[in-house]
C-alpha atoms as a PDB file:
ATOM      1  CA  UNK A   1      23.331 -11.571 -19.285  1.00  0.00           C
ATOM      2  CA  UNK A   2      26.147  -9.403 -18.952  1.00  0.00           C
ATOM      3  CA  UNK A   3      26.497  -7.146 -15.371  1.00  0.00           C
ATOM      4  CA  UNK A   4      26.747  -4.066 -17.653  1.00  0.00           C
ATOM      5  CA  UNK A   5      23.005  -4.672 -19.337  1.00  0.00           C
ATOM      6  CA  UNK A   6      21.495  -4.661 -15.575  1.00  0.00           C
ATOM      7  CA  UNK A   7      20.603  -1.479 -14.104  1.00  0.00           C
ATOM      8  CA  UNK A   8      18.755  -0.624 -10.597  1.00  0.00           C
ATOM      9  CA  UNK A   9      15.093  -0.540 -11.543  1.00  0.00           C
ATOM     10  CA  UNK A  10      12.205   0.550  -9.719  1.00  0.00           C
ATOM     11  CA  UNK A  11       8.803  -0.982 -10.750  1.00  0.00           C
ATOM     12  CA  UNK A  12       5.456  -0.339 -10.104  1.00  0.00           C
ATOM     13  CA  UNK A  13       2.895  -3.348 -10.377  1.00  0.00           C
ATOM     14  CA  UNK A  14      -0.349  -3.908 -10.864  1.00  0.00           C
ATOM     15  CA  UNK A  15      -1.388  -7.491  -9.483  1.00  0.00           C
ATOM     16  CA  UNK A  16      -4.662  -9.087  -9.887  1.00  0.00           C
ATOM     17  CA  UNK A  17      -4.288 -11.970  -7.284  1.00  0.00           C
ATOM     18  CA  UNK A  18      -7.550 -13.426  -6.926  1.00  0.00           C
ATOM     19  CA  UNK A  19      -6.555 -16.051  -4.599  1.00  0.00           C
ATOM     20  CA  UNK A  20      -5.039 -14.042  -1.998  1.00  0.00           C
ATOM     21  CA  UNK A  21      -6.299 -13.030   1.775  1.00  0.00           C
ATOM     22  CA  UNK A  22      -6.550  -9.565   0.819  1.00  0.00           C
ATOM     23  CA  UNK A  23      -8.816 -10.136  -1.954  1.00  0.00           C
ATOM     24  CA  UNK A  24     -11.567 -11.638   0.054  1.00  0.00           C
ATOM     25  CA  UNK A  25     -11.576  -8.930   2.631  1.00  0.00           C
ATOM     26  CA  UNK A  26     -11.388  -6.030   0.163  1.00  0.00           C
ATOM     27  CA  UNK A  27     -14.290  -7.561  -1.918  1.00  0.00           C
ATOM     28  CA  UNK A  28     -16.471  -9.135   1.511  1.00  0.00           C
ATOM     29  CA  UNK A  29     -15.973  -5.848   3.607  1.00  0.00           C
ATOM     30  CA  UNK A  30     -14.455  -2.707   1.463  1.00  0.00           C
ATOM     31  CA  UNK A  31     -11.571  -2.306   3.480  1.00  0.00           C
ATOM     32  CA  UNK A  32      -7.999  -1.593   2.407  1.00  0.00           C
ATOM     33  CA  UNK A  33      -5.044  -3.319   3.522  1.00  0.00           C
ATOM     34  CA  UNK A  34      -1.380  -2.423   3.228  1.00  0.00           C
ATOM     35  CA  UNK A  35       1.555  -4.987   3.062  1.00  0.00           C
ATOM     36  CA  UNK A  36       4.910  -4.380   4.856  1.00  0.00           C
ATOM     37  CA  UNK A  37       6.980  -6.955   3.458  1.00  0.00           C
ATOM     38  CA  UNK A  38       6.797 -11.005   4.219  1.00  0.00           C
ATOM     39  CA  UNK A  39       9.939 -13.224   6.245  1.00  0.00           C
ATOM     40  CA  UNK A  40      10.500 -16.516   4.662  1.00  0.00           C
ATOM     41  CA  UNK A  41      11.865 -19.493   6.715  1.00  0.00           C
ATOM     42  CA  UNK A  42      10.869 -23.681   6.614  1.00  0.00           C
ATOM     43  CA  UNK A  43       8.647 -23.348   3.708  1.00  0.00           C
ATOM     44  CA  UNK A  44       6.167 -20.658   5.800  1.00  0.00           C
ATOM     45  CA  UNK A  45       6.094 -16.416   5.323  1.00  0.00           C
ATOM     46  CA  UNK A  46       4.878 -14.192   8.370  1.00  0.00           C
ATOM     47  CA  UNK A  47       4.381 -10.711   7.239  1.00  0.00           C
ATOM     48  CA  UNK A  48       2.534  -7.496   8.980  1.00  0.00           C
ATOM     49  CA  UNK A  49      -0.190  -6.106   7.560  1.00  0.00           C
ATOM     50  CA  UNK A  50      -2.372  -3.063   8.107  1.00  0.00           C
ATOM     51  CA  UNK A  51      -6.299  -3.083   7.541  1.00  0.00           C
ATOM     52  CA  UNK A  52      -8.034  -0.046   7.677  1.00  0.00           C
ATOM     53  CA  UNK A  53     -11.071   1.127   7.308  1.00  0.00           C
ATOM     54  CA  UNK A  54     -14.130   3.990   7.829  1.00  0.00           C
ATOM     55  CA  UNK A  55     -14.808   2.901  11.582  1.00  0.00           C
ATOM     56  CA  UNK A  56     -13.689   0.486  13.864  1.00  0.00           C
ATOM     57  CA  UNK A  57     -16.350  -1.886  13.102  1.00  0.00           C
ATOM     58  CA  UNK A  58     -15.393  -1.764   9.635  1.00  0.00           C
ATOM     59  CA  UNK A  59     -11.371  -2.824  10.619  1.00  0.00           C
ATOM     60  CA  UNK A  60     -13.166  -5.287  12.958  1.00  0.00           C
ATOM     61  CA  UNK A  61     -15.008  -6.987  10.526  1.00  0.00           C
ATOM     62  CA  UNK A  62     -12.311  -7.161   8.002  1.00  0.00           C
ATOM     63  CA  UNK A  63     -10.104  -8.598  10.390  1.00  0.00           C
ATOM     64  CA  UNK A  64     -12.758 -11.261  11.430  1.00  0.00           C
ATOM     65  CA  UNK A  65     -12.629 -12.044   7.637  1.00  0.00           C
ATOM     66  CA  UNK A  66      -8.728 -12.128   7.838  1.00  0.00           C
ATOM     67  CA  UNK A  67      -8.893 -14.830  10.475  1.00  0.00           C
ATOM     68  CA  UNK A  68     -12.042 -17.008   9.017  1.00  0.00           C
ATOM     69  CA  UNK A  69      -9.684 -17.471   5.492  1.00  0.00           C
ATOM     70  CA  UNK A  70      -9.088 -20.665   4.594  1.00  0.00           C
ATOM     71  CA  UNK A  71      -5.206 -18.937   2.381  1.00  0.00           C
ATOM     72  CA  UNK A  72      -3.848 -18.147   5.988  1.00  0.00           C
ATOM     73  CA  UNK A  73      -2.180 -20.109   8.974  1.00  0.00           C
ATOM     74  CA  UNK A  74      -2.759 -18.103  11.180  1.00  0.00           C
ATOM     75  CA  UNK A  75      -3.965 -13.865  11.902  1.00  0.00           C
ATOM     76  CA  UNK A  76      -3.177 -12.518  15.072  1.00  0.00           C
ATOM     77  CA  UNK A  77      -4.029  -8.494  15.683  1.00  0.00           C
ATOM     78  CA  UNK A  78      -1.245  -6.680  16.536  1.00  0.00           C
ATOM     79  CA  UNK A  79      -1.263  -4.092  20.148  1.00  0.00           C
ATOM     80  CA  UNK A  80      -1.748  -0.665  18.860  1.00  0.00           C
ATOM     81  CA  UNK A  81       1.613   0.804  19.084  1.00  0.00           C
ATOM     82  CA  UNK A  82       2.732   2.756  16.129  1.00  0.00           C
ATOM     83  CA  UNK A  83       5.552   1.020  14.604  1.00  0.00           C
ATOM     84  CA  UNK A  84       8.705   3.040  14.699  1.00  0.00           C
ATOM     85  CA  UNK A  85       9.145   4.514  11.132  1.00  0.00           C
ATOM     86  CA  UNK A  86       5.550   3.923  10.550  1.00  0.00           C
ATOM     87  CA  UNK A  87       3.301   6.632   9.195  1.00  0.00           C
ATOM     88  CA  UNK A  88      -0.022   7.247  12.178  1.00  0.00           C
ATOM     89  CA  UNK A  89      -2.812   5.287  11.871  1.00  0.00           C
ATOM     90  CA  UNK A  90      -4.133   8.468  10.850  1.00  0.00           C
ATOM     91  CA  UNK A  91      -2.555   8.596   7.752  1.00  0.00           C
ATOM     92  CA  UNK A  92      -3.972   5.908   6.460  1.00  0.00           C
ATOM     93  CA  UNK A  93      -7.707   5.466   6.910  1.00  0.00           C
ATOM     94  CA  UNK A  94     -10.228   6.944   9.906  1.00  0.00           C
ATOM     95  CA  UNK A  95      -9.573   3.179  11.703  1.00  0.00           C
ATOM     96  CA  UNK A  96      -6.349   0.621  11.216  1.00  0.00           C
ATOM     97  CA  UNK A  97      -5.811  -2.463  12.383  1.00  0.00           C
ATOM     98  CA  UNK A  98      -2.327  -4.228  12.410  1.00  0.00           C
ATOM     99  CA  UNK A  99      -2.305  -7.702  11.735  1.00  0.00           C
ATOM    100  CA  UNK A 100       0.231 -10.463  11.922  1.00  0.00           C
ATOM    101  CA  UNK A 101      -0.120 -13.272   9.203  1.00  0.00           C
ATOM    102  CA  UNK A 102       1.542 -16.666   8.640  1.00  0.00           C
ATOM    103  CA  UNK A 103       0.922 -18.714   5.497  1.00  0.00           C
ATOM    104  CA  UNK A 104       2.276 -21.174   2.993  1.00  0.00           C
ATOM    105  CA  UNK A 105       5.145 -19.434   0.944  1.00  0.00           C
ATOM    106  CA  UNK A 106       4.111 -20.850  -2.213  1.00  0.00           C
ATOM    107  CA  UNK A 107       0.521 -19.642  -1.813  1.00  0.00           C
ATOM    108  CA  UNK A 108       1.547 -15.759  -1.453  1.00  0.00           C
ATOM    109  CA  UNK A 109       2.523 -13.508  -4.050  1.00  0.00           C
ATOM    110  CA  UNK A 110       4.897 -11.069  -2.184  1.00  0.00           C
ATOM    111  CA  UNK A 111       7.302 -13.995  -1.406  1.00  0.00           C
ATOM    112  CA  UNK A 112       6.996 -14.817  -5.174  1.00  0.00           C
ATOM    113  CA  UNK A 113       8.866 -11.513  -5.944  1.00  0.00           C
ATOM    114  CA  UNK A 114      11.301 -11.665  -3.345  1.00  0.00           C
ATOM    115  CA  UNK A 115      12.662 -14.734  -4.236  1.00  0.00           C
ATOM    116  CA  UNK A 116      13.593 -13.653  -7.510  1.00  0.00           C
ATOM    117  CA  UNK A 117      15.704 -10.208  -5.664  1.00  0.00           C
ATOM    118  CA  UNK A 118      12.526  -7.718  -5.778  1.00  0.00           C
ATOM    119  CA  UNK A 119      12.912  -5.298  -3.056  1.00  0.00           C
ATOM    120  CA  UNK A 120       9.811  -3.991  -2.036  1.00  0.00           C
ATOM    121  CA  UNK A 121       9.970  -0.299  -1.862  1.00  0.00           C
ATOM    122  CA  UNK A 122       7.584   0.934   1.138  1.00  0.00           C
ATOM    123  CA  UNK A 123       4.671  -0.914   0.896  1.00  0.00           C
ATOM    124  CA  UNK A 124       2.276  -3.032  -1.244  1.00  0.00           C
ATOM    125  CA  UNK A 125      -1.409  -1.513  -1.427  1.00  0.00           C
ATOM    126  CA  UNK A 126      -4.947  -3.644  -1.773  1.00  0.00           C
ATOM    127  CA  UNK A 127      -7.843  -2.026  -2.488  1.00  0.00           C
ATOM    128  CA  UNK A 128     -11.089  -2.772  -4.611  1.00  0.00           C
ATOM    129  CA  UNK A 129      -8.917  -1.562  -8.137  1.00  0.00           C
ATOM    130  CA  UNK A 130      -6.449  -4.640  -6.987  1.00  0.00           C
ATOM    131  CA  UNK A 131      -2.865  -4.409  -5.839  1.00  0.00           C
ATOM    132  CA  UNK A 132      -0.292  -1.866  -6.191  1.00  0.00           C
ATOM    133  CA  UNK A 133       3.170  -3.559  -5.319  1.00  0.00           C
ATOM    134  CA  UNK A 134       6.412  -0.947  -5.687  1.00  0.00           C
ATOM    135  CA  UNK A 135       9.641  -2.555  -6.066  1.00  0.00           C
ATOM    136  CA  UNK A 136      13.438  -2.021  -6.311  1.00  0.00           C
ATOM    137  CA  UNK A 137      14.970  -4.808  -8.891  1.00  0.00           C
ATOM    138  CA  UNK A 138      18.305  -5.028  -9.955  1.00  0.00           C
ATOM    139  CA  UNK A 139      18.285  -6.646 -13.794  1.00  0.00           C
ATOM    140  CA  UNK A 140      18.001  -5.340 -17.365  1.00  0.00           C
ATOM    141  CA  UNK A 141      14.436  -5.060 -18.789  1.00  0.00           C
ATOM    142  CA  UNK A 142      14.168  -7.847 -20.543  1.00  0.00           C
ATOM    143  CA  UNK A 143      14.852 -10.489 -17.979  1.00  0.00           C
ATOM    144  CA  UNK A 144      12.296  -8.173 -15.591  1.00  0.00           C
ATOM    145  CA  UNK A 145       9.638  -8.833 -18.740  1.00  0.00           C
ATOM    146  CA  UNK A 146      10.384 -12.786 -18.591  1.00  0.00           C
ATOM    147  CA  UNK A 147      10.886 -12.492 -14.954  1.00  0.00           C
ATOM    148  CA  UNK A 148       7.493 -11.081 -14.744  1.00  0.00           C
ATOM    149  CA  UNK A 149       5.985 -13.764 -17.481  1.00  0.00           C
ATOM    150  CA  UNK A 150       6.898 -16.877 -15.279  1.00  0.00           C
ATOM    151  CA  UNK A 151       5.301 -15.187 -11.902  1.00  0.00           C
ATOM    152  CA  UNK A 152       2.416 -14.575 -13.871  1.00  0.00           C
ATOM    153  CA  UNK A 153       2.245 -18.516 -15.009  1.00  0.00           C
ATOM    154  CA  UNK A 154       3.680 -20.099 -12.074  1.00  0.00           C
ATOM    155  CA  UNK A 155       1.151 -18.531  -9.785  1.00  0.00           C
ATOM    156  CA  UNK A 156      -2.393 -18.005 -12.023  1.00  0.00           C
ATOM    157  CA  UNK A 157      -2.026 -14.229 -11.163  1.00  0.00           C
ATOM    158  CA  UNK A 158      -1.905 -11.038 -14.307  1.00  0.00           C
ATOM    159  CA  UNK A 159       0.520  -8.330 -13.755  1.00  0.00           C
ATOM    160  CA  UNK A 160       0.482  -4.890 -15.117  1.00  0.00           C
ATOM    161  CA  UNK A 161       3.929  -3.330 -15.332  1.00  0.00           C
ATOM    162  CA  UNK A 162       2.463   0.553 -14.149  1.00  0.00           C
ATOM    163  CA  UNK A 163       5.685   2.188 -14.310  1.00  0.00           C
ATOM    164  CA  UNK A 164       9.555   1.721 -14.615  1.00  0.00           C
ATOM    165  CA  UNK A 165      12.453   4.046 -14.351  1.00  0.00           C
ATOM    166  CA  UNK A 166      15.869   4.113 -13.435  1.00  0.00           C
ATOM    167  CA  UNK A 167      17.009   4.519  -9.963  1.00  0.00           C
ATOM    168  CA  UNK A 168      18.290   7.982 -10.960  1.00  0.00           C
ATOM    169  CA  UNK A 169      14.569   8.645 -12.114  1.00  0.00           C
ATOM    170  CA  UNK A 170      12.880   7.779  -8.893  1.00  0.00           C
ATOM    171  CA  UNK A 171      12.450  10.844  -7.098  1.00  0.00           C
ATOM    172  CA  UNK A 172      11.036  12.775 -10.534  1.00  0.00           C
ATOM    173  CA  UNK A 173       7.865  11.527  -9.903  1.00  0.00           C
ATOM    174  CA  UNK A 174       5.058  13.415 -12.287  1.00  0.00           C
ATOM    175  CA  UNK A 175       1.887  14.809  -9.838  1.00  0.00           C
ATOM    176  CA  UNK A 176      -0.323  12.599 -11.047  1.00  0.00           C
ATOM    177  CA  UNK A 177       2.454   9.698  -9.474  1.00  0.00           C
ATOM    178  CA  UNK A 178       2.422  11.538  -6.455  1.00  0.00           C
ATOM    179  CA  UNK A 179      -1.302  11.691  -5.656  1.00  0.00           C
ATOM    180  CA  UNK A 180      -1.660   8.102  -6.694  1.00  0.00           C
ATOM    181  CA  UNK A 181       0.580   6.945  -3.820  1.00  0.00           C
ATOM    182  CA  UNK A 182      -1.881   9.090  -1.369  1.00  0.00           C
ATOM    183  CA  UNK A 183      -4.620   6.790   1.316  1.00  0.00           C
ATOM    184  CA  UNK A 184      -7.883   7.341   0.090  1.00  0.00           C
ATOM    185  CA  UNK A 185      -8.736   9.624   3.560  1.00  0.00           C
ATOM    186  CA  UNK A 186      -5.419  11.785   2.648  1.00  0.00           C
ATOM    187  CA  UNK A 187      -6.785  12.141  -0.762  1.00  0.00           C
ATOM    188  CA  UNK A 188     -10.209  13.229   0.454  1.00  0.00           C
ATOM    189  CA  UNK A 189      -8.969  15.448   2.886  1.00  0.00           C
ATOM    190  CA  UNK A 190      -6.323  17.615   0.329  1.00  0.00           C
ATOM    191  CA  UNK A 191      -9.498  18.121  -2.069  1.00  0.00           C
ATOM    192  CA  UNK A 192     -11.582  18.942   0.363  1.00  0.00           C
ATOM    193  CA  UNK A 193      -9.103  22.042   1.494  1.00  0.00           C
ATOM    194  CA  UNK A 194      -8.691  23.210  -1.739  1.00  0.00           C
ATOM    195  CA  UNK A 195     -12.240  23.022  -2.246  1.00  0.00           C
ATOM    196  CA  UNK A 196     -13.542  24.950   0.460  1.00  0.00           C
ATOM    197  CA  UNK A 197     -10.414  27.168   0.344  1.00  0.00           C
ATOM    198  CA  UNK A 198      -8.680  26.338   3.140  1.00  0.00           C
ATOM    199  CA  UNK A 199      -5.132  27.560   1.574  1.00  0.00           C
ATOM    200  CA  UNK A 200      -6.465  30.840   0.189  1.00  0.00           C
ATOM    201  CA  UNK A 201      -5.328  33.752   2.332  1.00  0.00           C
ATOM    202  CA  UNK A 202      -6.906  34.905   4.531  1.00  0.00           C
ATOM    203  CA  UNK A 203      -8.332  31.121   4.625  1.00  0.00           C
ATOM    204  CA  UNK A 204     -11.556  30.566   3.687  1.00  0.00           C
ATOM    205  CA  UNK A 205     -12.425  28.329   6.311  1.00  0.00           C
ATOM    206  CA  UNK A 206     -11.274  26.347   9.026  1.00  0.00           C
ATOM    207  CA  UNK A 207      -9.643  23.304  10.122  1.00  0.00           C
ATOM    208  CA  UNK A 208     -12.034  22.502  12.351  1.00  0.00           C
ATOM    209  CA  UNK A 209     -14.710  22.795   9.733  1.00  0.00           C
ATOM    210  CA  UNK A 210     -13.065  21.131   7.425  1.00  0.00           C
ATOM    211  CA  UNK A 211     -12.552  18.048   9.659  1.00  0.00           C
ATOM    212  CA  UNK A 212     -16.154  18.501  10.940  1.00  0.00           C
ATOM    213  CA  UNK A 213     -17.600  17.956   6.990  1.00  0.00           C
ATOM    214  CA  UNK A 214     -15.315  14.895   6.527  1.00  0.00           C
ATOM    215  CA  UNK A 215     -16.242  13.482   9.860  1.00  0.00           C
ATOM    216  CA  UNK A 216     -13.307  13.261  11.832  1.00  0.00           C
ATOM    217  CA  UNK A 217     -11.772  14.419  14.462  1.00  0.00           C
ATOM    218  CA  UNK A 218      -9.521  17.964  14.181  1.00  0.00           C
ATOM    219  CA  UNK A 219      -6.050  16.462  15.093  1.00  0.00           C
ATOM    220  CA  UNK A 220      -6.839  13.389  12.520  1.00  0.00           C
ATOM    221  CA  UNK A 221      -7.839  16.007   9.750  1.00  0.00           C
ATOM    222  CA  UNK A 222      -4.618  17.672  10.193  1.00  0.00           C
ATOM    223  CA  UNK A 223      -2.515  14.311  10.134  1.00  0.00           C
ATOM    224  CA  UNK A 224      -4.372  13.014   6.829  1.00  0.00           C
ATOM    225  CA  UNK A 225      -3.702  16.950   5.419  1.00  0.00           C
ATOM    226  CA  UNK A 226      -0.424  17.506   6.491  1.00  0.00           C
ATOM    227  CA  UNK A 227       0.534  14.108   5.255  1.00  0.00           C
ATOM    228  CA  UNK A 228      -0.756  14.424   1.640  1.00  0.00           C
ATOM    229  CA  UNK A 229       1.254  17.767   1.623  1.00  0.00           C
ATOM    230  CA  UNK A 230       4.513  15.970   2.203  1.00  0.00           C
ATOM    231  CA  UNK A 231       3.458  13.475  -0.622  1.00  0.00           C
ATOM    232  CA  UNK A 232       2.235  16.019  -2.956  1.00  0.00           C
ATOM    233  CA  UNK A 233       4.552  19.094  -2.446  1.00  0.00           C
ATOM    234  CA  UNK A 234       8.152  17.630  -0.892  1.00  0.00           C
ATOM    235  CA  UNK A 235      10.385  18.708  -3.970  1.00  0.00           C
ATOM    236  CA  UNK A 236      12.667  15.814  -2.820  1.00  0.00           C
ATOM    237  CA  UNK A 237      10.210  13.425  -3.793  1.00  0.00           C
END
């Protein structure tokens, strides 16, 4: 393969990993989880991970399902501190949960990726549809195909290839894209405004309503809104 046939890439993957963590807590509890990217050293991965939730005895007992499964070392919660750069537990779900996780390299996925110069690009995203994992790759399309081929049969997992496009092409994402990269709680609370016509003028109704009907708190409502506006509307994106 020549350097002129490779070309920054950024993927989007489906993954159907059925013998990961993540998979038994999403299908045991119906909580989400996001990935943050593993560390790799002696054979072993540690990697942060946020569960989330509708309440915190939802996070609670998808974290007690975290730390019961037999595919990790070791689980240890994380204190509560927002991460710096991190989006506000907020954002995410009603509860989250930070976790820290240590487990054989060969038995995870993300590591899988890595080791073959995938770049994950934010974060990777379980829920009860499977795994969303975005990543920067530097390669030409046909080694990412056969790249993507020996993953698949080295590690018993199937992989949809969602999207691809150039590095150029990245921020020219289509709205449909966009609202697909929103938390489930952002996504309920966007539709919910424009339902009840929160962005007519004069509004319709108010915040405070709006929050009340989705069951949350004002100042949450707000955070899941104003963060599904940046997704949705930032003409940067």
């Amino acid at each position: 393969m020549s350097g002129s046939d490779r070309e920054l890439l950024s993927v989007d993957l489906d993954v159907w990993h059925p013998d990961c963590w993540s998979t038994e807590v999403v299908e045991e509890t119906g909580a989400g989880v996001f990935g943050h990217g593993s560390a790799t050293a002696d054979g072993r991965a540690v990697e942060r991970c946020t569960i989330y939730g509708d309440s915190a005895d939802h996070v609670a007992d998808a974290v007690a399902v975290a730390k019961a499964s037999d595919r990790l070392e070791d689980c240890q919660p994380i204190p509560s501190a927002t991460p710096r750069g991190a989006q506000p537990a907020a954002a995410i779900g009603a509860r989250t949960r930070d976790v820290r996780i240590e487990y054989e390299r060969e038995d995870g996925i993300g590591p899988a990726f890595t080791a073959r110069g995938f770049l994950l690009d934010g974060r990777s995203h379980m829920t009860e549809d499977g795994e969303r994992w975005p990543f920067h790759v530097h390669t030409d399309r046909d080694r990412l195909e056969a790249t993507l081929e020996t993953i698949q049969r080295e590690h018993e997992v199937d992989i949809t290839l969602g999207s691809i496009t150039t590095n150029d092409g990245r921020g020219a994402l289509t709205m449909d894209e966009r609202h697909a990269e929103l938390a489930p709680r952002q996504r309920d609370a966007f539709a919910l405004a424009r339902k009840r016509g929160y962005y007519n003028w004069p509004r319709d109704v108010t915040a405070a309503t709006l929050a009340d009907e989705l069951g949350v708190a004002e100042p949450t409502f707000l955070e899941y809104l104003r963060t599904a506006e940046s997704t949705l509307l930032d003409p940067g994106r």
